[in-house]
Protein backbone atom coordinates (compact mmCIF):
# COMPACT_ATOMS: atom_id res chain seq x y z
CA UNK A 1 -16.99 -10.59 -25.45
CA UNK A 2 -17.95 -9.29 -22.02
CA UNK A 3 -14.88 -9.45 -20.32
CA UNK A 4 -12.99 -7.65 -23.57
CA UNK A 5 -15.62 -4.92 -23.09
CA UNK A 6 -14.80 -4.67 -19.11
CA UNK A 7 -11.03 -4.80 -19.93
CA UNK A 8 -11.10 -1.64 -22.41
CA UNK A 9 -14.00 -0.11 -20.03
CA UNK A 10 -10.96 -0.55 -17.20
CA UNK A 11 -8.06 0.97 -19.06
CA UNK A 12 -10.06 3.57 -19.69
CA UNK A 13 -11.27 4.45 -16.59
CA UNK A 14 -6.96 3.97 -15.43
CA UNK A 15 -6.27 6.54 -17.91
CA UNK A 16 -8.77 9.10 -16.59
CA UNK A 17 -8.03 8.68 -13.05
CA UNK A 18 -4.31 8.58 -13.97
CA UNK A 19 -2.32 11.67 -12.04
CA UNK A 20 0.99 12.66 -12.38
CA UNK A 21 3.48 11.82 -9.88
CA UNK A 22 4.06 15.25 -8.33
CA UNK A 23 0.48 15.31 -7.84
CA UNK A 24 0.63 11.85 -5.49
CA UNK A 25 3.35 13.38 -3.90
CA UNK A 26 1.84 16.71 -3.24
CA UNK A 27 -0.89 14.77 -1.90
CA UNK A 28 1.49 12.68 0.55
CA UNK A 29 2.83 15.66 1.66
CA UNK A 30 -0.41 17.65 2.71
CA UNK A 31 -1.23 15.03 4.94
CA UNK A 32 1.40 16.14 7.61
CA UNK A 33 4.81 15.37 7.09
CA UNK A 34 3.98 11.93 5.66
CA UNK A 35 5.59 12.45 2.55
CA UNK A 36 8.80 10.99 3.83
CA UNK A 37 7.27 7.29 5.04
CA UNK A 38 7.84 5.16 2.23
CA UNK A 39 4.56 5.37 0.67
CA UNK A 40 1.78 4.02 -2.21
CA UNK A 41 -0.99 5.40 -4.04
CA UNK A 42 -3.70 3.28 -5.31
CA UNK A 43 -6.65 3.16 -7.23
CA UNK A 44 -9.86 1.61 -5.86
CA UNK A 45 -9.20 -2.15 -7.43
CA UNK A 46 -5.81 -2.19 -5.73
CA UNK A 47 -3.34 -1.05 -8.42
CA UNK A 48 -0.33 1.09 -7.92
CA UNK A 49 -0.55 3.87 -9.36
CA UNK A 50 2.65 5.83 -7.53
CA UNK A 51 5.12 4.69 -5.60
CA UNK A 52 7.37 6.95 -3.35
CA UNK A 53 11.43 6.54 -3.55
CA UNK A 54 11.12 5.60 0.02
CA UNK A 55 8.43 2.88 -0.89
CA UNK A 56 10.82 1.72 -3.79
CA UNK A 57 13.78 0.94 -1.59
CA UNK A 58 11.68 -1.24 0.88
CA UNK A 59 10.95 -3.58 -1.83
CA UNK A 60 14.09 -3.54 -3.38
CA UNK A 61 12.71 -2.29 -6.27
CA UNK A 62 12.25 1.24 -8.56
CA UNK A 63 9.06 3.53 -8.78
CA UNK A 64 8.58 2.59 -12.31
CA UNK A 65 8.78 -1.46 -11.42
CA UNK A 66 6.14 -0.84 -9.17
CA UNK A 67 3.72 1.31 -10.78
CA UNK A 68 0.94 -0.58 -12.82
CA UNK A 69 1.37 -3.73 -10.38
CA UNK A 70 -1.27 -5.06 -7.96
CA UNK A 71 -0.59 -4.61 -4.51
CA UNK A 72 -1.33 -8.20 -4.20
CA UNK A 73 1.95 -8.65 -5.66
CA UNK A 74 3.60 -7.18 -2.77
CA UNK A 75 1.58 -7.26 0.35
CA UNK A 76 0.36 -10.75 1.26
CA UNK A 77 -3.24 -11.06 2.98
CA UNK A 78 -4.48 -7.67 2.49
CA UNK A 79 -7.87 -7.68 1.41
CA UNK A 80 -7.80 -5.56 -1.96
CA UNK A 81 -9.53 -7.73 -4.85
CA UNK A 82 -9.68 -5.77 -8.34
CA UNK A 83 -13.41 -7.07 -8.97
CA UNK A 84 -14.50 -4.91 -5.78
CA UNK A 85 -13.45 -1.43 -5.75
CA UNK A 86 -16.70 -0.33 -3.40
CA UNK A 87 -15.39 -2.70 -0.65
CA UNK A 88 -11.53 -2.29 -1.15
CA UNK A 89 -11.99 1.03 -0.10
CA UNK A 90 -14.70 0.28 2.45
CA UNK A 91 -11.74 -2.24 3.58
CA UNK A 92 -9.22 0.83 3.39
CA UNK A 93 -11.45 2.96 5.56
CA UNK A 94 -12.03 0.79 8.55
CA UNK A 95 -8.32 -0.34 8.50
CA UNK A 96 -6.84 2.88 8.57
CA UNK A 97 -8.94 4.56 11.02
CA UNK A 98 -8.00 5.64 14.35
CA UNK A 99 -4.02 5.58 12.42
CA UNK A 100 -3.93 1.92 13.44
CA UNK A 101 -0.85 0.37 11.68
CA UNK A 102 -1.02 -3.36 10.97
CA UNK A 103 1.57 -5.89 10.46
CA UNK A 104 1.64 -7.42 7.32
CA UNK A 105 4.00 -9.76 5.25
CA UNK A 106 5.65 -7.54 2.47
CA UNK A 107 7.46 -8.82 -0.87
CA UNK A 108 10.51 -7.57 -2.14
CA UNK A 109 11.42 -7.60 -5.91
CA UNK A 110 12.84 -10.94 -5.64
CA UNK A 111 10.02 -12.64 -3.84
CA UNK A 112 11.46 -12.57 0.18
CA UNK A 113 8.86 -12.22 2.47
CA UNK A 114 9.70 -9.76 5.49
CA UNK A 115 7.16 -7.99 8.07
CA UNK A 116 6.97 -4.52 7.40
CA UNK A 117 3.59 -2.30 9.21
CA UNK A 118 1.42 -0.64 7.33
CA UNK A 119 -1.22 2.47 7.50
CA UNK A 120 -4.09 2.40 5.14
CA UNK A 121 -6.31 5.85 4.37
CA UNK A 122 -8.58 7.13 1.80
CA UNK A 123 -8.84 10.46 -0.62
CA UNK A 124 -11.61 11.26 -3.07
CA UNK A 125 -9.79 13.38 -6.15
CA UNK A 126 -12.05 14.60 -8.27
CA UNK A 127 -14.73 12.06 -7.36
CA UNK A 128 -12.39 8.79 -7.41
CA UNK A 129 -11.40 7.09 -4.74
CA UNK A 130 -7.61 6.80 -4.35
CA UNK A 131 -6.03 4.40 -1.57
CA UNK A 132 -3.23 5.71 0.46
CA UNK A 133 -0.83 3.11 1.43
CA UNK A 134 2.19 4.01 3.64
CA UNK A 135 5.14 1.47 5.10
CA UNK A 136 7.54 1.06 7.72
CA UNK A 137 9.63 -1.57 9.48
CA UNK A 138 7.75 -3.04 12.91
CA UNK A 139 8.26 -0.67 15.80
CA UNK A 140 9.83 -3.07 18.43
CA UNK A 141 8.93 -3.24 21.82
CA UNK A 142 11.68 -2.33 24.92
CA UNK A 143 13.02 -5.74 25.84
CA UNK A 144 11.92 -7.35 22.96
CA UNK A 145 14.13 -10.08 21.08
CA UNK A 146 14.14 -11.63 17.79
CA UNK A 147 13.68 -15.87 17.38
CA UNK A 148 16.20 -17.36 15.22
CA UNK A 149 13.36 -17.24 12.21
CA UNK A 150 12.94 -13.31 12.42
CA UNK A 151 10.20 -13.43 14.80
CA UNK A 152 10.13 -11.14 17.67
CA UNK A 153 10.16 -12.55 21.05
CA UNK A 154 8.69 -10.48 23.89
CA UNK A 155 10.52 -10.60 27.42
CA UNK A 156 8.02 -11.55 30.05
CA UNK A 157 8.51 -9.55 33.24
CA UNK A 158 7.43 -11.96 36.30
C-alpha cells in the first residue's frame, strides 16, 4: 500500500514540475549558445523530461521516444538512481563543475553502445531542481588513432 501511495505521490509531483518544451529550450538557450549541443532536461530522480532534436539524433531516436524514459536507459554508469533525488543532483553538481565533460558509454534506440562526452549542470525553476544534461562525440586528440574496437589510441612522442 506504501509503494502505491509513493507511485501516485510521484506522478503527481511529474505533473507539477512538468514544463513545456519551449520552456526547456528557452532555458538551453540562456545558458550561452548551448542550445545547439544536443541536449537533456531532467528531473531530480533522473527522468527525461525534454529532449533536444540534436539529443534525439545521437540516439537514433525522436524527442517524444525519449521523454518519460530514465536516463539509465541511455547513459550507462552515471550515477542518477530515482530513489535519491537529493544526491542525483548533489552528483550533478560536482560533475558538472568547472565545465568538466566526462566520457561516458551512451545507448542508441537499438541498444549499441558508443562513447559520446557529456556535461552535467543544475537549475532550480520555481524551487525544483532540474538536471541539465548536454552531449557530444569525444573531442580527439592531434595524433590520436582509433584500435580496431573503436578505442582511441594515443601516439606516444619519444
Amino acid at each position: 500500500m506504501e509503494m502505491n501511495t509513493y507511485v501516485e505521490s510521484s506522478s503527481k509531483r511529474r505533473n507539477e514540475t512538468q514544463l513545456s518544451d519551449r520552456f526547456y529550450h528557452d532555458c538551453l538557450k540562456a545558458l550561452g549558445g548551448m542550445e545547439e549541443k544536443a541536449a537533456m532536461v531532467l528531473d531530480d530522480c533522473g527522468e527525461v523530461l525534454f529532449c533536444n532534436s540534436n539529443g534525439a539524433t545521437i540516439l537514433n531516436s525522436t524527442p517524444n521516444m525519449i521523454a518519460g524514459k530514465h536516463i539509465s536507459e541511455f547513459v550507462l554508469n552515471m550515477r542518477l538512481n530515482a530513489w535519491t533525488p537529493g544526491s542525483n543532483v548533489a552528483y550533478a553538481t560536482f560533475t558538472g563543475r568547472r565545465n568538466q565533460w566526462r566520457e561516458y558509454c551512451i545507448l542508441d534506440s537499438n541498444k549499441r553502445g558508443f562513447p559520446a562526452e557529456l556535461l552535467l549542470d543544475v537549475l532550480v525553476v520555481n524551487l525544483r531542481y532540474l538536471i541539465l544534461l548536454w552531449m557530444r562525440q569525444p573531442v580527439r586528440q592531434a595524433g590520436a588513432s582509433e584500435s580496431p574496437d573503436g578505442r582511441q589510441l594515443v601516439a606516444m612522442n619519444a
